[in-house]
PDB file of N, CA and C in Angstrom:
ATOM      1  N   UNK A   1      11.092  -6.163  31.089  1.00  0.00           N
ATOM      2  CA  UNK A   1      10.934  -4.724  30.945  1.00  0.00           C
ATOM      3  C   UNK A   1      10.981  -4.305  29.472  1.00  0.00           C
ATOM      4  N   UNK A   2      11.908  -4.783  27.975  1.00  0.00           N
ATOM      5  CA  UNK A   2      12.176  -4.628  27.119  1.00  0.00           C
ATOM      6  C   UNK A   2      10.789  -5.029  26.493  1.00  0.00           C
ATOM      7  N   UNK A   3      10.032  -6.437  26.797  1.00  0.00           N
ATOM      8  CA  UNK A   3       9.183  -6.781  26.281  1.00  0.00           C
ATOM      9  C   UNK A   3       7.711  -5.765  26.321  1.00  0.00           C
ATOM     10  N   UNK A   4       8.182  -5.094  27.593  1.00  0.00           N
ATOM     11  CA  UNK A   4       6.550  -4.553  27.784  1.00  0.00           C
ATOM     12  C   UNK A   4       6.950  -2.701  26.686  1.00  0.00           C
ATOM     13  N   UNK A   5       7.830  -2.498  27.120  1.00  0.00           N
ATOM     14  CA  UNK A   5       8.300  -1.457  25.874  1.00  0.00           C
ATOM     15  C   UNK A   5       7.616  -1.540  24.535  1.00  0.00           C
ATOM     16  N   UNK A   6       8.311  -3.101  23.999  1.00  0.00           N
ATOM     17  CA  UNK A   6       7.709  -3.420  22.499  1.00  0.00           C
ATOM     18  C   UNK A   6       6.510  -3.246  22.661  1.00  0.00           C
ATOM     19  N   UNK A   7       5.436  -4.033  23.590  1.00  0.00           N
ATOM     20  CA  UNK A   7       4.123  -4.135  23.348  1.00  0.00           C
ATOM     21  C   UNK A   7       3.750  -2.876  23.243  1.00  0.00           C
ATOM     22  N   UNK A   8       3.979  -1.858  24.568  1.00  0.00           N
ATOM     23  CA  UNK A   8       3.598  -0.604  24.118  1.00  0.00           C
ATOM     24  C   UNK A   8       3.387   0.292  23.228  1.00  0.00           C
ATOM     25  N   UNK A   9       4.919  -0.075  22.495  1.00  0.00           N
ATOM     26  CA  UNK A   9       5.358   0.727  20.981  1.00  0.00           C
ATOM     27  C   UNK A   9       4.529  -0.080  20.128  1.00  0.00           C
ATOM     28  N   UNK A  10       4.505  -1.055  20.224  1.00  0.00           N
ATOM     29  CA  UNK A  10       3.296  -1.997  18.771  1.00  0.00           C
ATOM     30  C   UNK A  10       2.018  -1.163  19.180  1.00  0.00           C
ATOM     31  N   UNK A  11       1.821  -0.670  20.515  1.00  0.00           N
ATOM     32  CA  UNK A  11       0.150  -0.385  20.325  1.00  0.00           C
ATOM     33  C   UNK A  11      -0.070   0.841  19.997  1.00  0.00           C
ATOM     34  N   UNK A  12       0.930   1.822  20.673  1.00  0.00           N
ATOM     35  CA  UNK A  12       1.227   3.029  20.259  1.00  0.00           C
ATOM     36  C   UNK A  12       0.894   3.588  18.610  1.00  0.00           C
ATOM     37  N   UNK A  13       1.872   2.731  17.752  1.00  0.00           N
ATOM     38  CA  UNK A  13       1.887   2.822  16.473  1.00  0.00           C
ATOM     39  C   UNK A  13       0.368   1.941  15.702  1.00  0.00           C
ATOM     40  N   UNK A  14       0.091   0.833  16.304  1.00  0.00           N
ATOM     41  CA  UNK A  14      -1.846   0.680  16.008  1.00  0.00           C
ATOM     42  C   UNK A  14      -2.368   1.787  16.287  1.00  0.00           C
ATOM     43  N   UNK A  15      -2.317   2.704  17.530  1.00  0.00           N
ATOM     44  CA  UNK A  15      -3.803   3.544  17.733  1.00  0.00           C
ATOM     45  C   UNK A  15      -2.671   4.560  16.188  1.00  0.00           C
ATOM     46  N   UNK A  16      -1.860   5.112  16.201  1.00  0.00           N
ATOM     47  CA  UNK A  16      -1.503   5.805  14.947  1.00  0.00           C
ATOM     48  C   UNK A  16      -1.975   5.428  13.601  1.00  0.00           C
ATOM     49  N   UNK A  17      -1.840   3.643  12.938  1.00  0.00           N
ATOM     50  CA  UNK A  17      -2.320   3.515  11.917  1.00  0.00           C
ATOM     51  C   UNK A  17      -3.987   3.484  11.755  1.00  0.00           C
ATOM     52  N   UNK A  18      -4.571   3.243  13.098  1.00  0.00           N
ATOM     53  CA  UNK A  18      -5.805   3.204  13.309  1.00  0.00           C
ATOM     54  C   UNK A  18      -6.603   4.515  12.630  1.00  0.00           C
ATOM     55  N   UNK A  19      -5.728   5.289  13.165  1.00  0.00           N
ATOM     56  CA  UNK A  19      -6.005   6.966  13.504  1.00  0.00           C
ATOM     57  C   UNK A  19      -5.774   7.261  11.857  1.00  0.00           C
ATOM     58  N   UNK A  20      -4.771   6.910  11.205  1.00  0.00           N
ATOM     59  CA  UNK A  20      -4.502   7.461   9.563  1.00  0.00           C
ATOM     60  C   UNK A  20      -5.692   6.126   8.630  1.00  0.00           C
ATOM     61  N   UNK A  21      -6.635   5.759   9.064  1.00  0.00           N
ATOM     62  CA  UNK A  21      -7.347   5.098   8.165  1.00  0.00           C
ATOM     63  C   UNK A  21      -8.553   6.051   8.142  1.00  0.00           C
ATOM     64  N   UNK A  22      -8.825   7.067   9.204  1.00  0.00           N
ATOM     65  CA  UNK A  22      -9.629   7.594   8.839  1.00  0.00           C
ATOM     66  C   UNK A  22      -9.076   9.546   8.554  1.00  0.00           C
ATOM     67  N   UNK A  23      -8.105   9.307   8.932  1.00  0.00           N
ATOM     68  CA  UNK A  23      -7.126  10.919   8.394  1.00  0.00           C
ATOM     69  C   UNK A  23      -6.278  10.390   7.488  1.00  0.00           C
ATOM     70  N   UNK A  24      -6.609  11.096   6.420  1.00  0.00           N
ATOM     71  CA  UNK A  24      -5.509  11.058   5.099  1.00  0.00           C
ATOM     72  C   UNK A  24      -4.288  11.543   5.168  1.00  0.00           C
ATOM     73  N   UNK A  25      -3.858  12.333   6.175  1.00  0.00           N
ATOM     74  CA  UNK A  25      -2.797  12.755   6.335  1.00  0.00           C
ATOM     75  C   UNK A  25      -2.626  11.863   6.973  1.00  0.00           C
ATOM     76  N   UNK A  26      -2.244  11.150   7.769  1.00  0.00           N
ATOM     77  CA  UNK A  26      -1.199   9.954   8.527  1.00  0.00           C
ATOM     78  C   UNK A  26      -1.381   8.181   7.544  1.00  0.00           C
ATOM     79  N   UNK A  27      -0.230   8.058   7.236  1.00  0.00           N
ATOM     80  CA  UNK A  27      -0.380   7.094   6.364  1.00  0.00           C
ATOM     81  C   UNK A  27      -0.709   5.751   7.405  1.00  0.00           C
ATOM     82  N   UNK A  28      -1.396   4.983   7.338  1.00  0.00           N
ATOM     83  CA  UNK A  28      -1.741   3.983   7.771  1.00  0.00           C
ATOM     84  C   UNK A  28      -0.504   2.543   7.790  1.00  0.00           C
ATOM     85  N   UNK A  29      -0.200   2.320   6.726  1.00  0.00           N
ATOM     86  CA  UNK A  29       0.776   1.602   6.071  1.00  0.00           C
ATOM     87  C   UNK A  29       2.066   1.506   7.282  1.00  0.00           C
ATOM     88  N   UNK A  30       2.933   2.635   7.376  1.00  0.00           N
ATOM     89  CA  UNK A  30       4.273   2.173   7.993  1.00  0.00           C
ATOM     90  C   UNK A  30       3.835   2.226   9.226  1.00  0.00           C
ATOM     91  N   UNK A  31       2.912   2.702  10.010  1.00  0.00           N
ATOM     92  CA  UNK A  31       2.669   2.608  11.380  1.00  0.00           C
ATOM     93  C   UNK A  31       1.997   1.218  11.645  1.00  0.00           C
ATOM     94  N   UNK A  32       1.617   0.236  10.614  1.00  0.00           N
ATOM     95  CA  UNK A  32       1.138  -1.585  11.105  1.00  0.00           C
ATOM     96  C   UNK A  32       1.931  -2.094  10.598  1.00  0.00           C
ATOM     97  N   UNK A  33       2.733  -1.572   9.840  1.00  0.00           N
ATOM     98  CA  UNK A  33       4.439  -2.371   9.855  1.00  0.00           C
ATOM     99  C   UNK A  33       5.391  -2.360  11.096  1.00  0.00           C
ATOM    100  N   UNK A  34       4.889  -1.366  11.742  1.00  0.00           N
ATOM    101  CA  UNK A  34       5.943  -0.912  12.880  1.00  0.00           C
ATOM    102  C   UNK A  34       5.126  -2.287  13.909  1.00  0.00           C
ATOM    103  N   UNK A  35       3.641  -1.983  13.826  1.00  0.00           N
ATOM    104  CA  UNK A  35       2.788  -2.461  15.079  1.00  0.00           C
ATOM    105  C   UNK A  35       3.660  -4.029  14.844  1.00  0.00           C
ATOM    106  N   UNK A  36       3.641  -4.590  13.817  1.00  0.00           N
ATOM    107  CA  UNK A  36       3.939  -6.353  13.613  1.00  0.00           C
ATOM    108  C   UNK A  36       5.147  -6.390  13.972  1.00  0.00           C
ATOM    109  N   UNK A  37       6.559  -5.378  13.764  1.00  0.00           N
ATOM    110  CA  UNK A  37       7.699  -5.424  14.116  1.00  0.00           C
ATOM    111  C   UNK A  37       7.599  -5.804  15.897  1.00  0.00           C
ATOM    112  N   UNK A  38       7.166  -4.787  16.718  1.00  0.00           N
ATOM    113  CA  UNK A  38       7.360  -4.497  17.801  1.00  0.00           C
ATOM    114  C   UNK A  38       6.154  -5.445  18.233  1.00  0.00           C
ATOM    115  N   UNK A  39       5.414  -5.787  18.002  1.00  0.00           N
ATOM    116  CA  UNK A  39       4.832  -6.889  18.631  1.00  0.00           C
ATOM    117  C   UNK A  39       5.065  -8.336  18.661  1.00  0.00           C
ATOM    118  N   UNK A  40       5.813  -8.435  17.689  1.00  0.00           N
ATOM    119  CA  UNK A  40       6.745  -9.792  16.895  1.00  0.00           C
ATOM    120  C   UNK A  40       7.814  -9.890  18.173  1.00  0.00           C
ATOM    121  N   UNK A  41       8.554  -8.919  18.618  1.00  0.00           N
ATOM    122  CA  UNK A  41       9.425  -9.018  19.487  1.00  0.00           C
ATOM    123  C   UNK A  41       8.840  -8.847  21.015  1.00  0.00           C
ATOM    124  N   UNK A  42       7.672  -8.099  20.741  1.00  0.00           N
ATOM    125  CA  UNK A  42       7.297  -8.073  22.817  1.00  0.00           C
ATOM    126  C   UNK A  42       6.264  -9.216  23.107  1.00  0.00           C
ATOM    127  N   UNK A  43       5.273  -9.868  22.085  1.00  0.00           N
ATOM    128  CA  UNK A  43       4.883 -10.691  23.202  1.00  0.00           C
ATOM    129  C   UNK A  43       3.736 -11.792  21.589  1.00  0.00           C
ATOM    130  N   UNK A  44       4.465 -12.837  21.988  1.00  0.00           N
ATOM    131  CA  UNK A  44       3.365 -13.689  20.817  1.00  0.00           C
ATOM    132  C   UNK A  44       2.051 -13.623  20.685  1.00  0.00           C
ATOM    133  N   UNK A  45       1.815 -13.574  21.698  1.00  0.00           N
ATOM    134  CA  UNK A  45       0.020 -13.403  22.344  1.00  0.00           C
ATOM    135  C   UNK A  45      -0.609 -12.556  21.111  1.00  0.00           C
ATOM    136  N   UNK A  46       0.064 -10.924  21.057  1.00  0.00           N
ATOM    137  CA  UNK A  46      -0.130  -9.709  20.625  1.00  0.00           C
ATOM    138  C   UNK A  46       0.094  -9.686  19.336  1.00  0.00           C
ATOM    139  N   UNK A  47       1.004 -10.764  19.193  1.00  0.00           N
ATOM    140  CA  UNK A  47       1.326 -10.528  17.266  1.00  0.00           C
ATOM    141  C   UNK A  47       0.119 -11.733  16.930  1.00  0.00           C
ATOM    142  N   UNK A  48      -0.325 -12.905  17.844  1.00  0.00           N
ATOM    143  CA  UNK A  48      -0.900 -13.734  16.868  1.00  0.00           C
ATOM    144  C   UNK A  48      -2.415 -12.950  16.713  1.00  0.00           C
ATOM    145  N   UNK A  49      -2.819 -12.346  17.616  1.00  0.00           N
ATOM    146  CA  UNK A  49      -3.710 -11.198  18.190  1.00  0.00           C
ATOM    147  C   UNK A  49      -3.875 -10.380  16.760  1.00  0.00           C
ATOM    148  N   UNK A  50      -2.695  -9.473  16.519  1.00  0.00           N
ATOM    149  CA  UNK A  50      -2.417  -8.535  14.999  1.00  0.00           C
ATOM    150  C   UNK A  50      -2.965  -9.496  13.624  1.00  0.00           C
ATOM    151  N   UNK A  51      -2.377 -10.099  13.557  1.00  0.00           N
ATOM    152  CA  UNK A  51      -2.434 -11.135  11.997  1.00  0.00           C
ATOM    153  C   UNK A  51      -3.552 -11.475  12.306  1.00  0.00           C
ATOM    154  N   UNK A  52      -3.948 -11.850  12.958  1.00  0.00           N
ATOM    155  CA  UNK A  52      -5.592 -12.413  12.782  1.00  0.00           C
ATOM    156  C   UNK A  52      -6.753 -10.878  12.592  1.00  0.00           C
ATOM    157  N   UNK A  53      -6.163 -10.218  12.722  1.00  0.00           N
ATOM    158  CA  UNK A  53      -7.414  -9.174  12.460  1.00  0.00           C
ATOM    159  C   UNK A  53      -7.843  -8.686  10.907  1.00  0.00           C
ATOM    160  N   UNK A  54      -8.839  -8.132  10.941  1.00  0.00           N
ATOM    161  CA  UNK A  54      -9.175  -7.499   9.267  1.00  0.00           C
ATOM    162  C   UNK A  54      -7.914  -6.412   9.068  1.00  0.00           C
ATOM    163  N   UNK A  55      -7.744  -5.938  10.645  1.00  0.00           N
ATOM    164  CA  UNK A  55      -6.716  -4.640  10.181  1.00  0.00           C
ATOM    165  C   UNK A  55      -5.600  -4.781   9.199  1.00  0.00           C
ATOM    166  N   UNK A  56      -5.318  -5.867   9.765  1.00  0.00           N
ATOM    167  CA  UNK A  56      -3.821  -7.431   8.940  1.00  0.00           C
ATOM    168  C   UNK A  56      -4.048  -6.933   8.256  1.00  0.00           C
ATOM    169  N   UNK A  57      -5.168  -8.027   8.166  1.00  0.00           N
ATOM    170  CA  UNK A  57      -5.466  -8.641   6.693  1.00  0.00           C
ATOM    171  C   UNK A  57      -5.882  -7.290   5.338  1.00  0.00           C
ATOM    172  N   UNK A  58      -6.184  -6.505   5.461  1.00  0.00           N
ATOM    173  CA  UNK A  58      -6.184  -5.717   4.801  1.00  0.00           C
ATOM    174  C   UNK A  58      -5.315  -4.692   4.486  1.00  0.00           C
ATOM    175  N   UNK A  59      -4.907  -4.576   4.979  1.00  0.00           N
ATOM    176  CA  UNK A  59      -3.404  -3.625   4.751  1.00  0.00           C
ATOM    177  C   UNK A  59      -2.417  -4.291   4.914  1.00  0.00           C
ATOM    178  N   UNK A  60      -1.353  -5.125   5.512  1.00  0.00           N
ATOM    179  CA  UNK A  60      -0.809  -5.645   5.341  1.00  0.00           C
ATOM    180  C   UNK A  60      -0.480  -7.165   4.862  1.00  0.00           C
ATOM    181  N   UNK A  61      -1.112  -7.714   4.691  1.00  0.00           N
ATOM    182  CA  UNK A  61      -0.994  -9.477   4.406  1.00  0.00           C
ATOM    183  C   UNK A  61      -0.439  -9.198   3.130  1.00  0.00           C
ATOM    184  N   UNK A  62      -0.589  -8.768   2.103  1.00  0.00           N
ATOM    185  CA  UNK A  62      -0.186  -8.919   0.518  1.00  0.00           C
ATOM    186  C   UNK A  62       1.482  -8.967   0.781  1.00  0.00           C
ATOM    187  N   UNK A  63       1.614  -7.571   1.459  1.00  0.00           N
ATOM    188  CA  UNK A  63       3.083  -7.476   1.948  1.00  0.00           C
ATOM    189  C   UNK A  63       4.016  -8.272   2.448  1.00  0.00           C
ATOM    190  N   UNK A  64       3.173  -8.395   3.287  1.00  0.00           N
ATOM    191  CA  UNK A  64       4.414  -9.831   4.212  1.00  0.00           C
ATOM    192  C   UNK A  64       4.158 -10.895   3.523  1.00  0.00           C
ATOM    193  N   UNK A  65       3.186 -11.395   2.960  1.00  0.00           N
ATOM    194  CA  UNK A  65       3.175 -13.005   2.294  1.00  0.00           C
ATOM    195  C   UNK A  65       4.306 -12.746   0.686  1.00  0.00           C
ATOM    196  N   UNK A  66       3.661 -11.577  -0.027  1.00  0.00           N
ATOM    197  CA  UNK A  66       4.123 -11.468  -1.458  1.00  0.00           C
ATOM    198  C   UNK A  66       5.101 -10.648  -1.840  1.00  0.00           C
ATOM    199  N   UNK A  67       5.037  -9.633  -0.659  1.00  0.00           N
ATOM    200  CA  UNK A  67       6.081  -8.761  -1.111  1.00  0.00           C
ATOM    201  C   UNK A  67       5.264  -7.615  -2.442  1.00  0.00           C
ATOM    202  N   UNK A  68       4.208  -7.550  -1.719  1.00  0.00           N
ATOM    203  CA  UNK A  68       3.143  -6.439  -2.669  1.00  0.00           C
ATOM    204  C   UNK A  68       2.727  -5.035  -2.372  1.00  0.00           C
ATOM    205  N   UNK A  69       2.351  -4.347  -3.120  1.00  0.00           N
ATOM    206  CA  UNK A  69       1.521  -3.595  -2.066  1.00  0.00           C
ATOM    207  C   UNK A  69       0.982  -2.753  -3.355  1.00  0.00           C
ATOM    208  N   UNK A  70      -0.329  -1.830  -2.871  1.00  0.00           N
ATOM    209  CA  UNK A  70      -1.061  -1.335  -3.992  1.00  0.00           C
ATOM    210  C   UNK A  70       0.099   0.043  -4.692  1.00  0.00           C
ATOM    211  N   UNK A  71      -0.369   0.668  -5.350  1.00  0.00           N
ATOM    212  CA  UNK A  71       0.517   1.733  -5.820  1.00  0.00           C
ATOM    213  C   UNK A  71       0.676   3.323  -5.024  1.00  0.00           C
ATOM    214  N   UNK A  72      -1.131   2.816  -4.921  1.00  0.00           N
ATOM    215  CA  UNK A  72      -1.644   4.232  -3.747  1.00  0.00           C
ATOM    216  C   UNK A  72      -0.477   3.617  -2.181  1.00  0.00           C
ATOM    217  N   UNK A  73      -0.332   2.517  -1.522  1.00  0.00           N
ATOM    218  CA  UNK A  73      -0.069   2.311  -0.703  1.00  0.00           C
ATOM    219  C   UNK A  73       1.772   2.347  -0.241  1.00  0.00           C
ATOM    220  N   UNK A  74       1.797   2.243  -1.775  1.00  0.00           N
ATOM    221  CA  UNK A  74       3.800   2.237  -2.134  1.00  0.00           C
ATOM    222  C   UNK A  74       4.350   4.170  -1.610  1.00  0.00           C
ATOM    223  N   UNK A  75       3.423   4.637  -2.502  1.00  0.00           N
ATOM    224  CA  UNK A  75       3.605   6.005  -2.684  1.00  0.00           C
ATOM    225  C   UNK A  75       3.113   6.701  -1.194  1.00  0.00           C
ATOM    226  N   UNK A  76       1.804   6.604  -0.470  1.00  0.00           N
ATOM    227  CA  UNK A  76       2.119   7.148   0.791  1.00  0.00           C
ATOM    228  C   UNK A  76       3.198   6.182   1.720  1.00  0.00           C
ATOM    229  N   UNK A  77       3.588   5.129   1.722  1.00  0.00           N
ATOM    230  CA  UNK A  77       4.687   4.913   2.832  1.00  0.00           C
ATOM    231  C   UNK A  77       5.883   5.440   1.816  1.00  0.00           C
ATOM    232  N   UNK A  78       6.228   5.694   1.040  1.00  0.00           N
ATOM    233  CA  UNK A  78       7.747   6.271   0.491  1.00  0.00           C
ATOM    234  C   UNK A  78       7.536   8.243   0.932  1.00  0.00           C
ATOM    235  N   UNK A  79       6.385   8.747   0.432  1.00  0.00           N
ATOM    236  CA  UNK A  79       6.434   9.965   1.042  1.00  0.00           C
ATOM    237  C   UNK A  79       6.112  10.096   1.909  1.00  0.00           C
ATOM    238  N   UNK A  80       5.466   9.792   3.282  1.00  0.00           N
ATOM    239  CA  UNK A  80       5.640   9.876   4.427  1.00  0.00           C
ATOM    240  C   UNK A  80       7.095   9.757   4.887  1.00  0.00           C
ATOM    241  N   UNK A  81       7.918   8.813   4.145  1.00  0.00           N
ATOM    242  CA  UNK A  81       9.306   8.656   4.825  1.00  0.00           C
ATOM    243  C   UNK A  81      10.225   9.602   4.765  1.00  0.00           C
ATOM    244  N   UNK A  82       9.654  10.301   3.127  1.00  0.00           N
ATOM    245  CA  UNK A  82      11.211  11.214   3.139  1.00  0.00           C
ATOM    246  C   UNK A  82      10.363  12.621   3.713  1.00  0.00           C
ATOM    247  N   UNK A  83       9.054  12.967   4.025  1.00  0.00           N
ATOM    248  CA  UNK A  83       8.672  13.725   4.569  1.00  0.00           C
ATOM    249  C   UNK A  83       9.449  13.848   6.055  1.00  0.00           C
ATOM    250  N   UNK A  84       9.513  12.641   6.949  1.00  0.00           N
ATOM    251  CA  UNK A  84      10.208  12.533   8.005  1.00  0.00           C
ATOM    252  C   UNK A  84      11.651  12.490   7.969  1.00  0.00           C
ATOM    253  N   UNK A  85      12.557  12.258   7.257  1.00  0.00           N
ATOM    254  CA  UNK A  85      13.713  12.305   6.340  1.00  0.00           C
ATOM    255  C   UNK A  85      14.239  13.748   5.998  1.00  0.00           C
ATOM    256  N   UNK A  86      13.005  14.758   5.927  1.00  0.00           N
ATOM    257  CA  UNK A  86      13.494  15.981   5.523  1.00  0.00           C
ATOM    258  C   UNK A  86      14.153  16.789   7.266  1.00  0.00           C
ATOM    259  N   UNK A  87      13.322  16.337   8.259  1.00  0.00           N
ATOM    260  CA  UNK A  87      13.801  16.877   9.130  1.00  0.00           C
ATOM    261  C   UNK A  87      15.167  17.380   9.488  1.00  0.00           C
ATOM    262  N   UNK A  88      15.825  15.884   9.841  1.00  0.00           N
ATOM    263  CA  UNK A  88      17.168  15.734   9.911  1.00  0.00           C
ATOM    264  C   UNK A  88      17.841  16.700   8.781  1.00  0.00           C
ATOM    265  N   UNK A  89      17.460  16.309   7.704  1.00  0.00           N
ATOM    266  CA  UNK A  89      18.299  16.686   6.372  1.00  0.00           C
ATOM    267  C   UNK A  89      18.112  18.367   6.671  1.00  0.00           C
ATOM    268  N   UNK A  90      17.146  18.900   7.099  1.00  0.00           N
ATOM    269  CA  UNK A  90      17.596  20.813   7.312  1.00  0.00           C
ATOM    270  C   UNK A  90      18.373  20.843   8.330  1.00  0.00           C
ATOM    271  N   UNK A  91      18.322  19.931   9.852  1.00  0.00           N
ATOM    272  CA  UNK A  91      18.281  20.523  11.177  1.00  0.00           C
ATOM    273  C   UNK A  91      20.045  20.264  11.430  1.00  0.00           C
ATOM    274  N   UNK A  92      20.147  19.316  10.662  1.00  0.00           N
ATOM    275  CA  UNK A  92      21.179  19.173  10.599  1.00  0.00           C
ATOM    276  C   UNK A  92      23.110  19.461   9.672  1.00  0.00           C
ATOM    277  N   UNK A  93      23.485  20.095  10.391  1.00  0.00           N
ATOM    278  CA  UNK A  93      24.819  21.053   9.386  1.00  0.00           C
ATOM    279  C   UNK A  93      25.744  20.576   8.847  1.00  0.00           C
ATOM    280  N   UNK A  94      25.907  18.812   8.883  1.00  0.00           N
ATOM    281  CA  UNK A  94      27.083  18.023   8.967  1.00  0.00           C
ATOM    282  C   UNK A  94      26.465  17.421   7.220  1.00  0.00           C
ATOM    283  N   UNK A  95      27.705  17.908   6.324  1.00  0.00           N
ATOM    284  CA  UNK A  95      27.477  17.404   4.580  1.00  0.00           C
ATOM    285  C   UNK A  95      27.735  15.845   4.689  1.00  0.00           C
ATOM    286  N   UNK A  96      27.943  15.560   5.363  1.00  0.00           N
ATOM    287  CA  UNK A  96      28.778  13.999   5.558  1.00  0.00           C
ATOM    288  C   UNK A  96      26.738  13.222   5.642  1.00  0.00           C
ATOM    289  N   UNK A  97      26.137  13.999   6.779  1.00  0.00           N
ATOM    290  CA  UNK A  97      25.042  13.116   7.130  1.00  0.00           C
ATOM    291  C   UNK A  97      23.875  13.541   6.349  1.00  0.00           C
ATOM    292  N   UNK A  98      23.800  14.454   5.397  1.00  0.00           N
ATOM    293  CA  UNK A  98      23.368  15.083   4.529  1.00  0.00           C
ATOM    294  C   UNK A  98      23.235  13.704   3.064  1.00  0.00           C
ATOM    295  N   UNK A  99      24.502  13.595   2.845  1.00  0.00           N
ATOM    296  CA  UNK A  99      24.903  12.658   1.132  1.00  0.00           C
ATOM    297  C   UNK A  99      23.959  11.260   2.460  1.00  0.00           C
ATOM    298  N   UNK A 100      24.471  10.729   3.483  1.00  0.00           N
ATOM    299  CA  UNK A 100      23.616   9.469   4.051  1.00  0.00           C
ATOM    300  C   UNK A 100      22.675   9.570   4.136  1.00  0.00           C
ATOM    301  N   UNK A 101      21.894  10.562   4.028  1.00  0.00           N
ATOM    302  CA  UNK A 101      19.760  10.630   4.041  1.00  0.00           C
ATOM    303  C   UNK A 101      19.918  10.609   2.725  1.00  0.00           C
ATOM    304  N   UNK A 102      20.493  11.227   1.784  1.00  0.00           N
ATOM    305  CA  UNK A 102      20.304  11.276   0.355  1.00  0.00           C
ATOM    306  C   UNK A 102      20.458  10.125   0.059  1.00  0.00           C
ATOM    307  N   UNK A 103      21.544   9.402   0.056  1.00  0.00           N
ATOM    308  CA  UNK A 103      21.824   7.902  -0.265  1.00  0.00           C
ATOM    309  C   UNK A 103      20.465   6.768   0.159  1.00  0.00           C
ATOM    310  N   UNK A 104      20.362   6.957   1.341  1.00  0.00           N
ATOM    311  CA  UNK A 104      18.751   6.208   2.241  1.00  0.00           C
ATOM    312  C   UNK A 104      18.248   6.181   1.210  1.00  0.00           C
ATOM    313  N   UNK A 105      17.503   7.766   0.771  1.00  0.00           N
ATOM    314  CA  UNK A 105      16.184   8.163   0.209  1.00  0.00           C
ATOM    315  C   UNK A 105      16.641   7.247  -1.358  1.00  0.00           C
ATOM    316  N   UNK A 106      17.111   7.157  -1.767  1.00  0.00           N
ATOM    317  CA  UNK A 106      17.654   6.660  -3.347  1.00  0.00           C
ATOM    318  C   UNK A 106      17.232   5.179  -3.135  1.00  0.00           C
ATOM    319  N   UNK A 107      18.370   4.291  -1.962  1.00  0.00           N
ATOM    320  CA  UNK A 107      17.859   2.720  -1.506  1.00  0.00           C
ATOM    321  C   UNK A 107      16.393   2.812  -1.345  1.00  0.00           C
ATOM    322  N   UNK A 108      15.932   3.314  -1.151  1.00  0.00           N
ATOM    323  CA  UNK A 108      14.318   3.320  -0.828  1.00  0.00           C
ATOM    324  C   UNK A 108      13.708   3.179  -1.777  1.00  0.00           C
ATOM    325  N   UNK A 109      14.034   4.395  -2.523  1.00  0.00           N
ATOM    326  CA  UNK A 109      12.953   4.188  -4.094  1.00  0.00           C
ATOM    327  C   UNK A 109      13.657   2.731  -5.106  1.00  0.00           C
ATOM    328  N   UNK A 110      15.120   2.584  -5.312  1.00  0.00           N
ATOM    329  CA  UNK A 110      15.465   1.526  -5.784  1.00  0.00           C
ATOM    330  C   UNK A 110      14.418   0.344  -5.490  1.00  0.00           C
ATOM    331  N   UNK A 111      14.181  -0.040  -3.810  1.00  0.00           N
ATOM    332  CA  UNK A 111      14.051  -0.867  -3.014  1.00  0.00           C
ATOM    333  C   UNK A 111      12.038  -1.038  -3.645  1.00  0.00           C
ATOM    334  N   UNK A 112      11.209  -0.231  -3.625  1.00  0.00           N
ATOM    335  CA  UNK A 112      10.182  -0.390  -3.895  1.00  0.00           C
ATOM    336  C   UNK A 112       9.958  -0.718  -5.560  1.00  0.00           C
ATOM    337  N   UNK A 113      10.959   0.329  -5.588  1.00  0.00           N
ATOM    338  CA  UNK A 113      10.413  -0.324  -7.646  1.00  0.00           C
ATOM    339  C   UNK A 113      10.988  -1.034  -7.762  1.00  0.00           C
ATOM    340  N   UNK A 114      12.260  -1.938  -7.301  1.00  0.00           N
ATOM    341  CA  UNK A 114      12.482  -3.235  -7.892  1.00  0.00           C
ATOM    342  C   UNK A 114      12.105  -4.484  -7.308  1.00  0.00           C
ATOM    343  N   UNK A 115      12.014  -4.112  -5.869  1.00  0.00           N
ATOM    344  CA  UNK A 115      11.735  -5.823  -5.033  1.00  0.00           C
ATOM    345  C   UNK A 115      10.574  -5.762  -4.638  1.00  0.00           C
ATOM    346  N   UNK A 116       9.444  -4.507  -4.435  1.00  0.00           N
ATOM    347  CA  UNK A 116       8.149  -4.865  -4.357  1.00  0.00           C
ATOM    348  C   UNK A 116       7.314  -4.525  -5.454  1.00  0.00           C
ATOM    349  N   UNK A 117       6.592  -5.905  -5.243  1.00  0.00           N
ATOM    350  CA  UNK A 117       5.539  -6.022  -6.458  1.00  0.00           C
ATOM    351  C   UNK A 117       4.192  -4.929  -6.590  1.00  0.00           C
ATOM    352  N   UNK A 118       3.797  -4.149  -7.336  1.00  0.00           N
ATOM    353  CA  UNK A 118       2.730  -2.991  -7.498  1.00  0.00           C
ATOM    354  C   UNK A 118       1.496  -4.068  -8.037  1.00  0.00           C
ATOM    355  N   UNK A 119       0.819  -4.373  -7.173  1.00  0.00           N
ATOM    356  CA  UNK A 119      -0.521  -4.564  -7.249  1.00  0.00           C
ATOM    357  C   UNK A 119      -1.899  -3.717  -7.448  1.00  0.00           C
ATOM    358  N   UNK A 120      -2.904  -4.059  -8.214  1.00  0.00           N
ATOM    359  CA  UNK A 120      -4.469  -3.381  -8.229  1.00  0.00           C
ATOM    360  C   UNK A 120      -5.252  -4.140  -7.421  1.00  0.00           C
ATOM    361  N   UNK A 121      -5.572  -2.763  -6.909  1.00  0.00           N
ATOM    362  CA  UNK A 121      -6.484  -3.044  -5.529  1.00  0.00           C
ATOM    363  C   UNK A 121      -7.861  -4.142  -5.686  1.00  0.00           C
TER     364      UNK A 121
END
């Protein structure tokens, strides 16, 4: 039952990155990170299925092999995140969970400018 969940959620989040390759507003990027997560865990078939495609291979392979990614591609998955990040941070009244999205958002940017590599496309 858990497995067919993942598969779902891996495909779910494909038709999403699918959908942001041709809308600029939905970043493409963290939604085929999600697809390889959740397909990695629901069913081998589906992940060896993922990596073999151009979709991979073009948006993600640099990443998972090198730990790369273009600059255009760094910058929409970091603002898409704290775009989704801002939610919580209004909806919520508690200063305690407020400084922990702030703290996140900081590991994040640390996390891209120092351990991933900025590649030209």
């Amino acid at each position: 039952m858990i497995k067919a969940l993942y598969v779902f959620l891996g495909s779910f989040f494909l038709a999403l990155g699918v959908i942001g390759i041709v809308l600029p507003v939905l970043p493409t990027t963290p939604f085929l990170l999600l697809t390889v997560y959740f397909y990695a865990r629901g069913s081998q078939r589906f992940h060896t299925w993922f990596i073999g495609t151009r979709l991979y291979k073009n948006h993600l392979e640099d990443f998972v092999m090198n730990r790369s990614m273009t600059r255009k591609d760094k910058w929409q998955l970091m603002l898409f995140v704290d775009f989704m990040l801002l939610f919580p941070f209004f909806l919520v009244g508690w200063p305690w969970l407020r400084v922990m999205i702030i703290v996140l958002v900081a590991l994040k940017y640390w996390y891209f400018f120092t351990k991933v590599k900025t590649v030209t496309p």
